[in-house]
C-alpha atoms as a PDB file:
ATOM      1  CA  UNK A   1     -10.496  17.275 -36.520  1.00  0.00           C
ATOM      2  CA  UNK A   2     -12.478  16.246 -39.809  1.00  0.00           C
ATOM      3  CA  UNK A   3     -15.565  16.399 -37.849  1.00  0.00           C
ATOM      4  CA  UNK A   4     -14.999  19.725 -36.922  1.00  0.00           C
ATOM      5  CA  UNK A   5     -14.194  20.795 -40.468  1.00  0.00           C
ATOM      6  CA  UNK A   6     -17.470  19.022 -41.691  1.00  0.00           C
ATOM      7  CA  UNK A   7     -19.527  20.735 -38.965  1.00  0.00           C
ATOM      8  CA  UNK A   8     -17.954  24.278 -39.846  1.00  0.00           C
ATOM      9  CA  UNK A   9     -18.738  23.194 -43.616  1.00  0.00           C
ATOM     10  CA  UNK A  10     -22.169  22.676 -42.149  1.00  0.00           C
ATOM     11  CA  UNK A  11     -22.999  25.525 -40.417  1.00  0.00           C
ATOM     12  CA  UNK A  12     -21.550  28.877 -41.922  1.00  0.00           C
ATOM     13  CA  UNK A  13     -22.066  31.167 -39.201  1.00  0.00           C
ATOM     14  CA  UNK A  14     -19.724  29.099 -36.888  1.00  0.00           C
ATOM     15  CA  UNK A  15     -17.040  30.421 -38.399  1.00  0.00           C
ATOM     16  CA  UNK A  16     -13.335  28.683 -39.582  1.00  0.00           C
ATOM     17  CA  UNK A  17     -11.300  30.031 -36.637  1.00  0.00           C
ATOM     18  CA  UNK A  18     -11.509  26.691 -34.546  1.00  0.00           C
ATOM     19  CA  UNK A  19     -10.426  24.132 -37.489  1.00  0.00           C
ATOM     20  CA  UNK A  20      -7.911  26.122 -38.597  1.00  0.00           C
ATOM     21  CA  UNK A  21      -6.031  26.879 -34.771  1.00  0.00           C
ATOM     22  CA  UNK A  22      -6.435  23.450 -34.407  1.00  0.00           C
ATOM     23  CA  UNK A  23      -4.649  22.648 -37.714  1.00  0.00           C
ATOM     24  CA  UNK A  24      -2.481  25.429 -37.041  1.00  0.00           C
ATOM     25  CA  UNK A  25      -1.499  23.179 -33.543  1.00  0.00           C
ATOM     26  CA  UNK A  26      -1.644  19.834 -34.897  1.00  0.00           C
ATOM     27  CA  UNK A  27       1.064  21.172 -37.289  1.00  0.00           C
ATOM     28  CA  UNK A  28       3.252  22.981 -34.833  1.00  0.00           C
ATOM     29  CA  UNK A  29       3.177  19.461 -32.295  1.00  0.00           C
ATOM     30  CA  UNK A  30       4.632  17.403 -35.392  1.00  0.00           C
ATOM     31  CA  UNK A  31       7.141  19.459 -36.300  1.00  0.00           C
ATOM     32  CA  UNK A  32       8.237  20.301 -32.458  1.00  0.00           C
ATOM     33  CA  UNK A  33       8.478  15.947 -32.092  1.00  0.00           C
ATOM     34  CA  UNK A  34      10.621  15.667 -35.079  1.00  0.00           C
ATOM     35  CA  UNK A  35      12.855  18.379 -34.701  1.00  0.00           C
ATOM     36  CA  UNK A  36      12.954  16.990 -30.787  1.00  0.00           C
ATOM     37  CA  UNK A  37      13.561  12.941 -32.519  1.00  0.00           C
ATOM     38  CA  UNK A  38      16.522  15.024 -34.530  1.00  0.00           C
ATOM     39  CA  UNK A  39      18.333  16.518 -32.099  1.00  0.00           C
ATOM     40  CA  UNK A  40      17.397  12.888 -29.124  1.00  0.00           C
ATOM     41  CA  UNK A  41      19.225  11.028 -32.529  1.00  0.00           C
ATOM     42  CA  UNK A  42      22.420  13.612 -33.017  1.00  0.00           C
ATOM     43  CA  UNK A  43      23.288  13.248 -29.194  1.00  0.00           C
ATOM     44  CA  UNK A  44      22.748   9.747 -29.351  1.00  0.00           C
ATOM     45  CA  UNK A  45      19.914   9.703 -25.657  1.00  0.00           C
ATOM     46  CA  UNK A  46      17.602   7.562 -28.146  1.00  0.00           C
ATOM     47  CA  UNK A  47      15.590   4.933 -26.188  1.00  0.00           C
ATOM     48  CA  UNK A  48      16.548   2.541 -28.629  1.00  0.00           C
ATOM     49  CA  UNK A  49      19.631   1.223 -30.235  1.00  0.00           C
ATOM     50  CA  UNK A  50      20.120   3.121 -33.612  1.00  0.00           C
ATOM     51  CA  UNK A  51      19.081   1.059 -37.295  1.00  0.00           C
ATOM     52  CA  UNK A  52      22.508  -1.198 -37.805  1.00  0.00           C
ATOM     53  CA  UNK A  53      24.496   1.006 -35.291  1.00  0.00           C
ATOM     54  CA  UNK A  54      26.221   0.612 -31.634  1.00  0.00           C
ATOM     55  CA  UNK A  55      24.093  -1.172 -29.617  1.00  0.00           C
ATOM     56  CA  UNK A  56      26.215   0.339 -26.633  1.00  0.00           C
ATOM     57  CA  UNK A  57      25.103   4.035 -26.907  1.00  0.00           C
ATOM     58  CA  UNK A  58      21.210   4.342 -25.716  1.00  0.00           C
ATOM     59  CA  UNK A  59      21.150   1.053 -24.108  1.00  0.00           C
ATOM     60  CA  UNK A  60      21.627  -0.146 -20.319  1.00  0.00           C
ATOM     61  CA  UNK A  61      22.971  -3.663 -20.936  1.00  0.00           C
ATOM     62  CA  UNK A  62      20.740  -5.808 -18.762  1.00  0.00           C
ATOM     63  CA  UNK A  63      23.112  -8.857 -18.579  1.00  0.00           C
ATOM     64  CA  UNK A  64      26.649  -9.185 -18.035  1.00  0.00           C
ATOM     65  CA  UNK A  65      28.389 -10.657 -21.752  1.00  0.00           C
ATOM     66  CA  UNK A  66      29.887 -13.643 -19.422  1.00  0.00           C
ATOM     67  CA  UNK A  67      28.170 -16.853 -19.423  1.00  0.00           C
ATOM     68  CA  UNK A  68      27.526 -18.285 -15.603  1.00  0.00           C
ATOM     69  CA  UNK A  69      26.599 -21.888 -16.616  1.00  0.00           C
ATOM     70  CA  UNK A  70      30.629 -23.170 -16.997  1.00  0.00           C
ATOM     71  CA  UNK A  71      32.025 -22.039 -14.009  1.00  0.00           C
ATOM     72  CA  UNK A  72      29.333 -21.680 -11.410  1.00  0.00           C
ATOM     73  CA  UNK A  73      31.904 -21.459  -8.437  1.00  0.00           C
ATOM     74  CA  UNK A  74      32.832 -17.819  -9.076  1.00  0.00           C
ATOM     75  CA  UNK A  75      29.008 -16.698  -8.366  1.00  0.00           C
ATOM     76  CA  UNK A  76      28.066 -18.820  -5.560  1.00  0.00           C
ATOM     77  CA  UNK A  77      28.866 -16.634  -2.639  1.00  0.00           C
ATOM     78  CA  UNK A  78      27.608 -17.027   1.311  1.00  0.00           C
ATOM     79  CA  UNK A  79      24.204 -17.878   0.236  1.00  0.00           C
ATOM     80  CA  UNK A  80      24.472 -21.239  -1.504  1.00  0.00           C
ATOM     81  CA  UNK A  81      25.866 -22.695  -4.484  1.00  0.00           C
ATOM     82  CA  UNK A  82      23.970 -23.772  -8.046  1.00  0.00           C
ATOM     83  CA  UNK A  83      23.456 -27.586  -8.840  1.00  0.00           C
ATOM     84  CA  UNK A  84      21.941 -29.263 -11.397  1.00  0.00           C
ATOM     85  CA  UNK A  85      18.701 -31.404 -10.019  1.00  0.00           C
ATOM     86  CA  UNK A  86      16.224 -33.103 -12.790  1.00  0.00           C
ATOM     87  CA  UNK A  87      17.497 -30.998 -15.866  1.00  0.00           C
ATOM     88  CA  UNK A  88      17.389 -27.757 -14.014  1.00  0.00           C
ATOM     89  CA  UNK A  89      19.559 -25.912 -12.320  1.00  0.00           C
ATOM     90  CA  UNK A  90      18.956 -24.560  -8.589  1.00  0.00           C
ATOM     91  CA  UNK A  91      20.521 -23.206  -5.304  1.00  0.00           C
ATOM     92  CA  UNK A  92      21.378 -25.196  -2.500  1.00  0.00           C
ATOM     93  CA  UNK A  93      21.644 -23.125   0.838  1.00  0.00           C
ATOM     94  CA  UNK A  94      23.713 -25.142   3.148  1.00  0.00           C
ATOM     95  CA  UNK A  95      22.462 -25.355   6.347  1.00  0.00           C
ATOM     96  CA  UNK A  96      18.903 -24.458   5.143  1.00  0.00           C
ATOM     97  CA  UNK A  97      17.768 -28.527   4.736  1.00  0.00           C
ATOM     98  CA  UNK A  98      19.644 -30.504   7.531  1.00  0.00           C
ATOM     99  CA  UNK A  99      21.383 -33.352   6.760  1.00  0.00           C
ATOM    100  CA  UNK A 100      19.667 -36.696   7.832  1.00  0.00           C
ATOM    101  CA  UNK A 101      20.895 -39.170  10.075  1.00  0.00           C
ATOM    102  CA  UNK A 102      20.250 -42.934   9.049  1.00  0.00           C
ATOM    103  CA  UNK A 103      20.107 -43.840  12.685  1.00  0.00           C
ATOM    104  CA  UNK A 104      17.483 -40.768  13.913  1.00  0.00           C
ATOM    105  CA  UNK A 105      15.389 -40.959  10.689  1.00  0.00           C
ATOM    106  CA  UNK A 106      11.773 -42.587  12.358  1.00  0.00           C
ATOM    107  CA  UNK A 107       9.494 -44.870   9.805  1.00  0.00           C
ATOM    108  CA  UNK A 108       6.233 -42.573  10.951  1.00  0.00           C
ATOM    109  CA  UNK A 109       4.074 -45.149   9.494  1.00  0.00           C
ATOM    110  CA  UNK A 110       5.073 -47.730  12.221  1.00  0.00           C
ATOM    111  CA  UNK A 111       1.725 -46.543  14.445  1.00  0.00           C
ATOM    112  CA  UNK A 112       3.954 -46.799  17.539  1.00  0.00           C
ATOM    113  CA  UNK A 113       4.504 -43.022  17.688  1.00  0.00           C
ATOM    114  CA  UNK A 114       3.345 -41.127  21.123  1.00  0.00           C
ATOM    115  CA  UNK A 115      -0.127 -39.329  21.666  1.00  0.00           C
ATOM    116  CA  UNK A 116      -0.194 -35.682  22.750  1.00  0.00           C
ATOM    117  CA  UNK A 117      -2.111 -37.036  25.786  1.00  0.00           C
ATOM    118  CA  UNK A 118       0.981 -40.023  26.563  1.00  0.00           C
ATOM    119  CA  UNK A 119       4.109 -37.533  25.735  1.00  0.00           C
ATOM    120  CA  UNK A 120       1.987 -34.894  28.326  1.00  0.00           C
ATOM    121  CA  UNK A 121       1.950 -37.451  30.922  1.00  0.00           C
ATOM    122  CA  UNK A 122       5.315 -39.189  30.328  1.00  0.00           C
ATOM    123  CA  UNK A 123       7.191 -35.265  30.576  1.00  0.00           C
ATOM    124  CA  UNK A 124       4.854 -34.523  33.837  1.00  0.00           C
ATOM    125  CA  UNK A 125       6.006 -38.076  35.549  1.00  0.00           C
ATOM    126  CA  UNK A 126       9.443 -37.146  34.503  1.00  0.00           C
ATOM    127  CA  UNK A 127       9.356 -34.244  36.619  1.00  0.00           C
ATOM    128  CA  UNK A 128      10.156 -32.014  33.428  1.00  0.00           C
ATOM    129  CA  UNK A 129       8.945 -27.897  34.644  1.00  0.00           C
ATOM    130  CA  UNK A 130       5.225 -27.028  33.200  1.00  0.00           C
ATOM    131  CA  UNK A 131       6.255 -24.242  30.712  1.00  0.00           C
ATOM    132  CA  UNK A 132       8.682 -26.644  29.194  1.00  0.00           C
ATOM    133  CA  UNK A 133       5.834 -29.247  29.061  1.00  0.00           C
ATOM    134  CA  UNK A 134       3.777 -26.104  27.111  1.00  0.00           C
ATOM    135  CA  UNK A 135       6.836 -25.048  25.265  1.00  0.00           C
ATOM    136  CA  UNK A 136       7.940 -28.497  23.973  1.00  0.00           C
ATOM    137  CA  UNK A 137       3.857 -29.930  23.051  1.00  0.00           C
ATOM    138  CA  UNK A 138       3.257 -26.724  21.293  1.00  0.00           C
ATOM    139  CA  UNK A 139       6.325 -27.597  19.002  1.00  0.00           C
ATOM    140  CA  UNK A 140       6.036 -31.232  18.570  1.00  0.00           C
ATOM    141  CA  UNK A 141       2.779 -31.363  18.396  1.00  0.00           C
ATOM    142  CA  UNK A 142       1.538 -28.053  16.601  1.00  0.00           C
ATOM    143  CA  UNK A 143      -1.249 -27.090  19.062  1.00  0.00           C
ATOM    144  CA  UNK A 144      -2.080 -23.865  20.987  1.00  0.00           C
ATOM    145  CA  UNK A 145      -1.100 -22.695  24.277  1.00  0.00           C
ATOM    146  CA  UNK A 146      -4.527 -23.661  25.671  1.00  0.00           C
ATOM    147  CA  UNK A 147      -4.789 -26.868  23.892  1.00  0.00           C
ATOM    148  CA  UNK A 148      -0.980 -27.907  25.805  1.00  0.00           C
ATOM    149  CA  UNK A 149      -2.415 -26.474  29.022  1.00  0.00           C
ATOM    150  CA  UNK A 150      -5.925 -28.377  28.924  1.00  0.00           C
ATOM    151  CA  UNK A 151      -4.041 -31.686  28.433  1.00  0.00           C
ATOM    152  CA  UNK A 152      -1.218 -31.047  31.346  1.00  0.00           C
ATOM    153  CA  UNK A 153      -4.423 -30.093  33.453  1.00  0.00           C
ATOM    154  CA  UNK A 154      -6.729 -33.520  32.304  1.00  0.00           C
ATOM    155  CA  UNK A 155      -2.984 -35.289  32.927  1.00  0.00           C
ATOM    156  CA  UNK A 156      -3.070 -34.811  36.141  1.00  0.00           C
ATOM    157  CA  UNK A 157      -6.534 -35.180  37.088  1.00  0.00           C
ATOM    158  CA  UNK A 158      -6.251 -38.335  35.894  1.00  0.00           C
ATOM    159  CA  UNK A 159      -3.210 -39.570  37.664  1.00  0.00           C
ATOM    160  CA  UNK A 160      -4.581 -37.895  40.662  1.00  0.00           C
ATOM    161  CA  UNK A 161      -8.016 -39.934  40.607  1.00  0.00           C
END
C-alpha cells in the first residue's frame, strides 16, 4: 500500500481514488476480524484455551487424564498385552511369535541340512503327489513355481538314467 501512495505522490494525474479504497478496505477487514475475535471470545468457540481461564471450553482433550503405565491390564484387550522389554514398553500379540520347542529348535549351522535338489528327490521316492512336492519346495525353500518344477523334472531324469 505505501508504494501505491508514493506512486500516486509521484504522478498527479493518477489520481488518489485507488490508495484511499484500499485504505478504506484495509480498515474495514481489521475492524470486521476484531469485532469477529470479540464475539469467537464471548461464546467461548476460541481455538485456543483463554489467558489463565478453563482449559475445558475451546479445547478437544487429546488424552484421557488417567495414567495407563500402573495398571496396564485394563487396556490390553484381544490384541495383545504391554510388557516392558530393554527399558521400553511394547505389545506382545499372543499367537503372533510361536512359542519354541527345545526339542524341534535345529542348530542351522550344523551343514547337515537338506538341498532343494535331495528334499525333491527324497519326497518323489516317497511317493508324496507332484503339486505337494511344488507346494511344499516353494515354502521351504522360497523358490518359484518353475524353479520347484525344473528340479522334480531333473529328479527324475536322473533316477531314470
Amino acid at each position: 500500500m505505501l508504494t501505491t501512495i508514493l506512486a500516486a505522490a509521484t504522478e498527479p494525474h493518477r489520481g488518489w481514488g485507488g490508495p484511499v479504497a484500499l485504505g478504506i478496505v484495509v480498515v474495514a477487514y481489521a475492524t470486521g476480524a476484531a469485532l469477529h475475535w470479540e464475539w469467537r471470545k464471548r461464546r467461548g468457540d476460541l481455538p485456543s484455551p483463554a489467558e489463565g481461564g478453563d482449559n475445558r471450553r475451546g479445547v478437544n482433550p487429546q488424552l484421557s487424564e488417567v495414567s495407563d503405565t500402573d495398571d496396564t491390564t485394563a487396556d490390553t484387550p484381544w490384541w495383545g498385552r504391554i510388557v516392558e522389554r530393554g527399558g521400553r514398553r511394547v505389545r506382545v500379540v499372543p499367537g503372533a511369535v510361536p512359542e519354541r520347542d527345545p526339542e524341534l529348535d535345529w542348530d542351522l549351522e550344523e551343514g547337515d541340512t537338506e538341498t532343494l535338489e535331495e528334499a525333491v528327490d527324497r519326497m518323489d521316492q516317497d511317493g508324496v503327489p507332484y503339486a505337494e512336492i511344488v507346494r511344499r519346495v516353494m515354502a521351504d525353500y522360497e523358490v518359484s513355481e518353475s524353479t520347484a518344477k525344473r528340479r522334480i523334472r531333473e529328479s527324475r531324469q536322473a533316477r531314470a538314467a
